[in-house]
N, C-alpha and C. Protein backbone atom coordinates (compact mmCIF):
# COMPACT_ATOMS: atom_id res chain seq x y z
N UNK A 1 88.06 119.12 66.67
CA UNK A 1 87.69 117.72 66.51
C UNK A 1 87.70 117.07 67.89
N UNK A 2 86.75 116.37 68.04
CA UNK A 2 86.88 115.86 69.33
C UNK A 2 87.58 114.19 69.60
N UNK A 3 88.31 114.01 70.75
CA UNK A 3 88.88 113.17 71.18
C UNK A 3 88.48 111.91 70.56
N UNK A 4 89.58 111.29 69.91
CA UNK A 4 88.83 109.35 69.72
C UNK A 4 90.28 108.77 70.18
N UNK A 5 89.55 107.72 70.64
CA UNK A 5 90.71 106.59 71.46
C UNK A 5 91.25 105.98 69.89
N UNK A 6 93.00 105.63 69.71
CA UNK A 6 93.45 105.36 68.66
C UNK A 6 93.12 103.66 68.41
N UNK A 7 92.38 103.14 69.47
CA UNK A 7 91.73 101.33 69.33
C UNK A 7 90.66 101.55 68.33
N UNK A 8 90.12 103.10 68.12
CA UNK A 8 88.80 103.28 67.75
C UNK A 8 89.09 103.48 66.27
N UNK A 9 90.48 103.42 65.96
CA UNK A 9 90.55 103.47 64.49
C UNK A 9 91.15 102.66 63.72
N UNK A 10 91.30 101.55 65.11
CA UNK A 10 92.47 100.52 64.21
C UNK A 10 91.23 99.74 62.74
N UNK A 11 91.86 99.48 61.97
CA UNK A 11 90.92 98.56 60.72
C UNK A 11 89.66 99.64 60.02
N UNK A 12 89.81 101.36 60.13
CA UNK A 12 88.67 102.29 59.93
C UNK A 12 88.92 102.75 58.46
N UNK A 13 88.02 102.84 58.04
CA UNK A 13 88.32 102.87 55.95
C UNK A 13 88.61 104.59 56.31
N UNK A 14 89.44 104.47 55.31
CA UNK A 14 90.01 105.97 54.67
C UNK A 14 89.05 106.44 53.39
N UNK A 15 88.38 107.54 53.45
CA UNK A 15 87.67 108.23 52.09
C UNK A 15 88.42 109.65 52.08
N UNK A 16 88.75 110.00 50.73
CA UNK A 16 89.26 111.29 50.29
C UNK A 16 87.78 112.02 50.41
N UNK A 17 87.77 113.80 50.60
CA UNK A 17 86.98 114.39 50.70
C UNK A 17 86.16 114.90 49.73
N UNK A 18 86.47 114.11 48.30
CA UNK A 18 85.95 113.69 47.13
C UNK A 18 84.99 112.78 46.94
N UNK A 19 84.59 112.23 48.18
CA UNK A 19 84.13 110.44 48.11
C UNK A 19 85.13 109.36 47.71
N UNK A 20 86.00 109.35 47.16
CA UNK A 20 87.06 108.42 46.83
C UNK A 20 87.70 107.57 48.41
N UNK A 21 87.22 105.93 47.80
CA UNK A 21 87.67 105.15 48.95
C UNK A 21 89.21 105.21 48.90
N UNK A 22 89.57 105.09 49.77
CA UNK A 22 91.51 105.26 49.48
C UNK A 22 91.79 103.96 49.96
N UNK A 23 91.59 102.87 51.24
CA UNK A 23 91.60 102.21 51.42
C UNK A 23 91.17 101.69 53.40
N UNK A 24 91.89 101.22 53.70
CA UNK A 24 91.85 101.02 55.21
C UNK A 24 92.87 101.42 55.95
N UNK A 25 92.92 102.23 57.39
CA UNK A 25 94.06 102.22 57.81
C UNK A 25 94.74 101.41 58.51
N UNK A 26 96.16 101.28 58.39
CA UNK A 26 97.10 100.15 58.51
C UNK A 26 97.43 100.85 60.14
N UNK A 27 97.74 101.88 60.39
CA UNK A 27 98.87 102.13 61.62
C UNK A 27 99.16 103.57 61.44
N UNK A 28 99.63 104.40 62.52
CA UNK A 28 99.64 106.23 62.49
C UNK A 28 100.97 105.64 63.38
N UNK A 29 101.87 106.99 61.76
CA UNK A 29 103.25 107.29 62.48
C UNK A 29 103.04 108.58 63.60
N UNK A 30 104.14 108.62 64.30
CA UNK A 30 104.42 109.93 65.70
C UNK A 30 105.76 110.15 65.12
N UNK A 31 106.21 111.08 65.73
CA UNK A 31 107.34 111.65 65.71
C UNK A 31 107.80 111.06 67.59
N UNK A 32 108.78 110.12 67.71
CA UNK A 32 109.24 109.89 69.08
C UNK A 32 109.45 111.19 70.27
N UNK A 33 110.32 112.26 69.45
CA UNK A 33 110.48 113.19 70.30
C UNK A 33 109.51 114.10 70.95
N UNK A 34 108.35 114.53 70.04
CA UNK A 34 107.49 115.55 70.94
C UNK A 34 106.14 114.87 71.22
N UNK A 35 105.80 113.20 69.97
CA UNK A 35 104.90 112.96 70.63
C UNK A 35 103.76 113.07 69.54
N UNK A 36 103.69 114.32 68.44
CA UNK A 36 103.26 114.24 67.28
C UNK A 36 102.76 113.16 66.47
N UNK A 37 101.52 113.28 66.40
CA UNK A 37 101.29 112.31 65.14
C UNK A 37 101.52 112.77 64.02
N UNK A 38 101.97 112.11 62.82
CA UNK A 38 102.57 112.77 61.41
C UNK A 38 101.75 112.31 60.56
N UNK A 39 101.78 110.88 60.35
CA UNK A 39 101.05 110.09 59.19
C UNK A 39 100.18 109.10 59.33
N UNK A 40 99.19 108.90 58.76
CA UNK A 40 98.26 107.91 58.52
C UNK A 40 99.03 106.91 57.22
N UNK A 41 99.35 105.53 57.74
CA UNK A 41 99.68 104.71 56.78
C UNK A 41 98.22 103.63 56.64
N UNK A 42 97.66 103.82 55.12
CA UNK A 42 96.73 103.33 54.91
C UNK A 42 96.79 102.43 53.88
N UNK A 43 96.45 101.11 53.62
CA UNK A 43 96.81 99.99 53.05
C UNK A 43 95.44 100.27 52.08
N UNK A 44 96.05 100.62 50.66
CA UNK A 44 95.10 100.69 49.74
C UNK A 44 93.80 99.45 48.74
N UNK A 45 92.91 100.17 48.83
CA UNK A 45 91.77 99.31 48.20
C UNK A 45 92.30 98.91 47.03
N UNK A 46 91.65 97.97 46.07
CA UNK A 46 92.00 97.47 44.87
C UNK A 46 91.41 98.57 44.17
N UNK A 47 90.64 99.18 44.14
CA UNK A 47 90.19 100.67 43.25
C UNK A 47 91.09 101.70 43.30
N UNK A 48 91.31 101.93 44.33
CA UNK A 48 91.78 103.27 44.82
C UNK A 48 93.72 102.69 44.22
N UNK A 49 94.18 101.89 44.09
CA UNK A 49 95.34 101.74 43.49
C UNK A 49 95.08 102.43 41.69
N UNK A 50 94.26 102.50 40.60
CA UNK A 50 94.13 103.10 39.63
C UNK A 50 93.57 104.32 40.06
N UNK A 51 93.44 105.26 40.98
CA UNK A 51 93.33 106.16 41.31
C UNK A 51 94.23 107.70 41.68
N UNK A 52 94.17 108.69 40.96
CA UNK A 52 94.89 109.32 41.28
C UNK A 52 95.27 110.14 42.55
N UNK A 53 96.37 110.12 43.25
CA UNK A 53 96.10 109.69 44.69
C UNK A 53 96.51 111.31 45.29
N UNK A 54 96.75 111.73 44.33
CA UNK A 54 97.53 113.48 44.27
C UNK A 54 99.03 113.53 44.85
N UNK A 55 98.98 114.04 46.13
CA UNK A 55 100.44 114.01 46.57
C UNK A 55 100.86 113.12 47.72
N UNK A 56 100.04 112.34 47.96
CA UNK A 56 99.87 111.28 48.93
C UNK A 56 101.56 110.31 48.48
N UNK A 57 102.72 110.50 49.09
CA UNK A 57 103.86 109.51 49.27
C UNK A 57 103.10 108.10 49.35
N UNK A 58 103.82 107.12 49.29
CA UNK A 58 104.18 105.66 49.00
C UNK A 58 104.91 105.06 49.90
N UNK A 59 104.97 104.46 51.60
CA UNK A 59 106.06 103.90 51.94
C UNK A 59 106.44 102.47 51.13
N UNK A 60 107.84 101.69 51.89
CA UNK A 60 108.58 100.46 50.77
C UNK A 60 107.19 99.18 50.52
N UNK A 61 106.03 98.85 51.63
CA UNK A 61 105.05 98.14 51.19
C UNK A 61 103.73 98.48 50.30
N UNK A 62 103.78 99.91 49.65
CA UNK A 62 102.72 100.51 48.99
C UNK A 62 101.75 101.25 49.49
N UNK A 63 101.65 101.27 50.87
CA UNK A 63 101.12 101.59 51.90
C UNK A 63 100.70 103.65 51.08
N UNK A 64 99.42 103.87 51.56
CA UNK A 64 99.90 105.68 51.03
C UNK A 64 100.03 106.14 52.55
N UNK A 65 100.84 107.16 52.94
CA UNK A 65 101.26 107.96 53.50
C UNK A 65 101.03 109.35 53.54
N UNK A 66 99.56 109.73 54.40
CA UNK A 66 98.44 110.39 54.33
C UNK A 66 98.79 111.69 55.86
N UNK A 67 99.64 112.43 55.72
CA UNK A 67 99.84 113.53 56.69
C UNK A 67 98.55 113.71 56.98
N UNK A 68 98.37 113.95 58.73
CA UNK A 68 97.29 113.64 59.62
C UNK A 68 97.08 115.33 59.30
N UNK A 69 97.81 116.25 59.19
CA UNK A 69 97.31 117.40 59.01
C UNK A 69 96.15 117.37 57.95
N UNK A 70 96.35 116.64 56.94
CA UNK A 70 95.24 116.35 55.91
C UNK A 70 93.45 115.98 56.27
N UNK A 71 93.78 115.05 57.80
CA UNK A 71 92.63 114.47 58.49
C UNK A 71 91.63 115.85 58.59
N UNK A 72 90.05 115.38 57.72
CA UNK A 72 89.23 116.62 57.99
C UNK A 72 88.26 116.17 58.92
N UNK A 73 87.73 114.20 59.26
CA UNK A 73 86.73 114.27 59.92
C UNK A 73 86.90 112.67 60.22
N UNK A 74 86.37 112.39 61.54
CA UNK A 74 86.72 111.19 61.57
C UNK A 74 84.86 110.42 62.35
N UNK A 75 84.46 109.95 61.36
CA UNK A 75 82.95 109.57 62.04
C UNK A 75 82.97 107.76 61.57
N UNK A 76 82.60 107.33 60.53
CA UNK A 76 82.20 105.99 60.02
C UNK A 76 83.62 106.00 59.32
N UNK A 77 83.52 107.11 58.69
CA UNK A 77 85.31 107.35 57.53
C UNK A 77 85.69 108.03 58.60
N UNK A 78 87.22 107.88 58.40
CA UNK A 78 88.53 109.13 58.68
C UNK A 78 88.07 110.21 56.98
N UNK A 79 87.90 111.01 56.68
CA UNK A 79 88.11 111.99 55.71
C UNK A 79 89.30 112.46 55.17
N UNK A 80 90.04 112.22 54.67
CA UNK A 80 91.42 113.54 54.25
C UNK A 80 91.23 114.54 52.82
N UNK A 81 91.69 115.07 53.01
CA UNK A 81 91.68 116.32 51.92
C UNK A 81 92.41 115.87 50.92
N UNK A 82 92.23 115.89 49.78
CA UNK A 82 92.82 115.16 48.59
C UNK A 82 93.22 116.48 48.05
């Protein structure tokens, strides 16, 4: 995958690799120590809340919590693997 500046994704809609809108992304956790990105925290659409979201965690604001390992493509959407 090639390089994108992380300004280039602030406010970028999230789609599962289903077509399913998931919502917008909010902010990408790191891991402090090595530097790692871990998670995509993405602030869900009003659809995509009656949606089954598979194994996608929940942080305390509802937020889904979308492991970047999941990330398959990042063009108009970020993509993740549902």
């Amino acid at each position: 995958m090639a390089d994108i500046l992380a300004e280039n994704l602030s406010g970028k809609a999230v789609m599962g690799s289903d077509g399913t809108e998931l919502g917008m992304l909010y902010n990408i956790t790191m891991n402090h120590k090595t530097g790692a990105l871990t998670d995509l925290l993405v602030s869900p659409d009003e659809e995509a809340l009656g949606v089954d979201t598979g194994s996608f965690d929940r942080d305390d604001a509802g937020r889904f919590r979308i492991p970047v390992s999941h990330v398959k493509a990042v063009k108009d959407y970020i993509v993740v693997q549902r």
